[in-house]
Every structure is written in structure tokens, then in C-alpha cells.
N, C-alpha and C. Protein backbone atom coordinates (compact mmCIF):
# COMPACT_ATOMS: atom_id res chain seq x y z
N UNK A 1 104.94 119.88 71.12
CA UNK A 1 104.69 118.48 70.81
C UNK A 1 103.63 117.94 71.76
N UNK A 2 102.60 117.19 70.80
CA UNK A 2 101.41 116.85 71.46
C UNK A 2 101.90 115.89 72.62
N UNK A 3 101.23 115.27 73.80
CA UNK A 3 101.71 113.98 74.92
C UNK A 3 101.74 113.20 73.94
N UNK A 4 101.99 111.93 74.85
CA UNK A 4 102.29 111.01 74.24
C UNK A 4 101.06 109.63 73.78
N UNK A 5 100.46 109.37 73.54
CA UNK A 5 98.97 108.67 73.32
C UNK A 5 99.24 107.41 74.25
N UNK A 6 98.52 107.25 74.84
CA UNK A 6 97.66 106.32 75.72
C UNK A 6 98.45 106.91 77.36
N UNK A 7 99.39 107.78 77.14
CA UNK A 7 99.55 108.85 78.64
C UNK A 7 98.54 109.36 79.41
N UNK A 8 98.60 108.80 80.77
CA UNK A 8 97.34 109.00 81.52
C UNK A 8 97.61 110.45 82.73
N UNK A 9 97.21 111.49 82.25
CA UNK A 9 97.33 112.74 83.44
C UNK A 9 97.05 112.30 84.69
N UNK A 10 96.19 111.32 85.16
CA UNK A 10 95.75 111.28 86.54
C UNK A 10 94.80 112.03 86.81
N UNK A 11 94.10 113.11 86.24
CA UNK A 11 92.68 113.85 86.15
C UNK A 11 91.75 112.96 86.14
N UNK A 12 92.01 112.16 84.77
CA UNK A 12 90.74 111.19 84.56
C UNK A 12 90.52 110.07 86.03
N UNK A 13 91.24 109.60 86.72
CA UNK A 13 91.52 108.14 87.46
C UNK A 13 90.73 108.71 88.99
N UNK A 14 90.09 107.43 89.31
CA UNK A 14 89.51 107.66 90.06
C UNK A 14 90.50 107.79 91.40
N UNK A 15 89.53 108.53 92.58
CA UNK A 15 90.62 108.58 93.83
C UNK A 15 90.21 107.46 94.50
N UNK A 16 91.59 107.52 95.31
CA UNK A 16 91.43 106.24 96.18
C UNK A 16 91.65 106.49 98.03
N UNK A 17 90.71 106.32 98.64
CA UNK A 17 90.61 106.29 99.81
C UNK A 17 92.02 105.87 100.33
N UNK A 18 92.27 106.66 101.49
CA UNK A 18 93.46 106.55 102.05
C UNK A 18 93.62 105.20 103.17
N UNK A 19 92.40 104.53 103.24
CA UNK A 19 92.73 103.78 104.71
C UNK A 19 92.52 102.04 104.00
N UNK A 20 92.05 102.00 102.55
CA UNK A 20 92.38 100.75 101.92
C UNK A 20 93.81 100.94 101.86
N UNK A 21 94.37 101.82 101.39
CA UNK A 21 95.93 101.63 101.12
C UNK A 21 96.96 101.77 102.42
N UNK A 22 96.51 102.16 103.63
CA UNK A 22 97.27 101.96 104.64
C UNK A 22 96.84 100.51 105.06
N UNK A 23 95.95 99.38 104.59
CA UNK A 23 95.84 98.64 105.36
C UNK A 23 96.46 97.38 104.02
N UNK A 24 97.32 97.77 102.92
CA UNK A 24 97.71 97.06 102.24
C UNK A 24 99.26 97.31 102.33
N UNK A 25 99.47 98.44 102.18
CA UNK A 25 101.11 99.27 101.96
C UNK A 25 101.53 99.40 103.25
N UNK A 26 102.15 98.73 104.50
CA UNK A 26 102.98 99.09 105.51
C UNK A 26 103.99 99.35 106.03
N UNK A 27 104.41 99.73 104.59
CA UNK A 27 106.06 99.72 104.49
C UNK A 27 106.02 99.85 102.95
N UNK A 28 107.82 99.95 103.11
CA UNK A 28 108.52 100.11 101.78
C UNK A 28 108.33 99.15 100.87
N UNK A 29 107.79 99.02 99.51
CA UNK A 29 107.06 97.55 99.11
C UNK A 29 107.94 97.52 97.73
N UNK A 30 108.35 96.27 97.47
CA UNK A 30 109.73 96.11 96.21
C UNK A 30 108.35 95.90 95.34
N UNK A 31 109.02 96.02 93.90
CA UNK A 31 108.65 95.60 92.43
C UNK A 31 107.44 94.69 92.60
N UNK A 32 107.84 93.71 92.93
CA UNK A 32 107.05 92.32 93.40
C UNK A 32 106.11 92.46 94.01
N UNK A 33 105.82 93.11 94.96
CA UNK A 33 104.76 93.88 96.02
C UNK A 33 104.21 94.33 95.30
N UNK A 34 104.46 95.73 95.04
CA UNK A 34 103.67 96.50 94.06
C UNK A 34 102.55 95.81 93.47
N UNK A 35 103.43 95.10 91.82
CA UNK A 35 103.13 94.52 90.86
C UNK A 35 101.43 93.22 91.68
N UNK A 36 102.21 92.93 92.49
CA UNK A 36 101.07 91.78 93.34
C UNK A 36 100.06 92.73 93.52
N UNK A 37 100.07 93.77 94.11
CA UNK A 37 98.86 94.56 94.55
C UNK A 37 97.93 94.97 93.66
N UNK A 38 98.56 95.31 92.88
CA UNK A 38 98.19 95.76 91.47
C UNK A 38 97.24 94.69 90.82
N UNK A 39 97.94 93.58 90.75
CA UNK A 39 96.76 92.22 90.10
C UNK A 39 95.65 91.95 91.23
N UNK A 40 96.35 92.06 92.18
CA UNK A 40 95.25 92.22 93.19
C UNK A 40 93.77 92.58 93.18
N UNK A 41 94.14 94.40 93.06
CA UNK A 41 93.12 95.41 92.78
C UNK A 41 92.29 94.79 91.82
N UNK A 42 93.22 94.69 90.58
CA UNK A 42 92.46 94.37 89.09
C UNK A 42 91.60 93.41 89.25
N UNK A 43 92.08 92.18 89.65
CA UNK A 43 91.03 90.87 89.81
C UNK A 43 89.74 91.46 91.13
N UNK A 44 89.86 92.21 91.51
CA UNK A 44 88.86 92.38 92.62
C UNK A 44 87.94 93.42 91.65
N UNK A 45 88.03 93.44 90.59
CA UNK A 45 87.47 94.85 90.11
C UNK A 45 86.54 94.04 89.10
């Protein structure tokens, strides 16, 4: 059975430097965190 369509391998996605994300993630980060970072990224993009 083929994947599943719009399933992303992570091949395609770009990498991400390790020292933006140590200077955002300093810890264990809930749902809310995450999700914030995430709109974050996007609007900066």
C-alpha cells in the first residue's frame, strides 16, 4: 500500500541549523510552545 498523500518523508525539508533551535527550545516545551514556535517560524518566513 502506497503512503499516505500529502505524507512528508523529511528528505524533501530543508535542514535546520542547530544553534537557532538551541536558542529557542531550552527545555521541555508543552503543545502551546511548540505550536507558538511554529507560527513563529512561519510568519518570519
Amino acid at each position: 500500500m502506497p503512503g499516505k498523500e500529502g505524507h512528508c518523508s523529511g528528505d524533501d525539508m530543508p535542514s535546520i541549523p542547530k544553534e537557532p533551535i538551541d536558542q529557542f527550545v531550552t527545555g521541555p516545551m508543552s503543545a502551546e510552545a511548540v505550536n507558538a514556535a511554529s507560527i513563529a517560524l512561519k510568519d518570519a518566513d
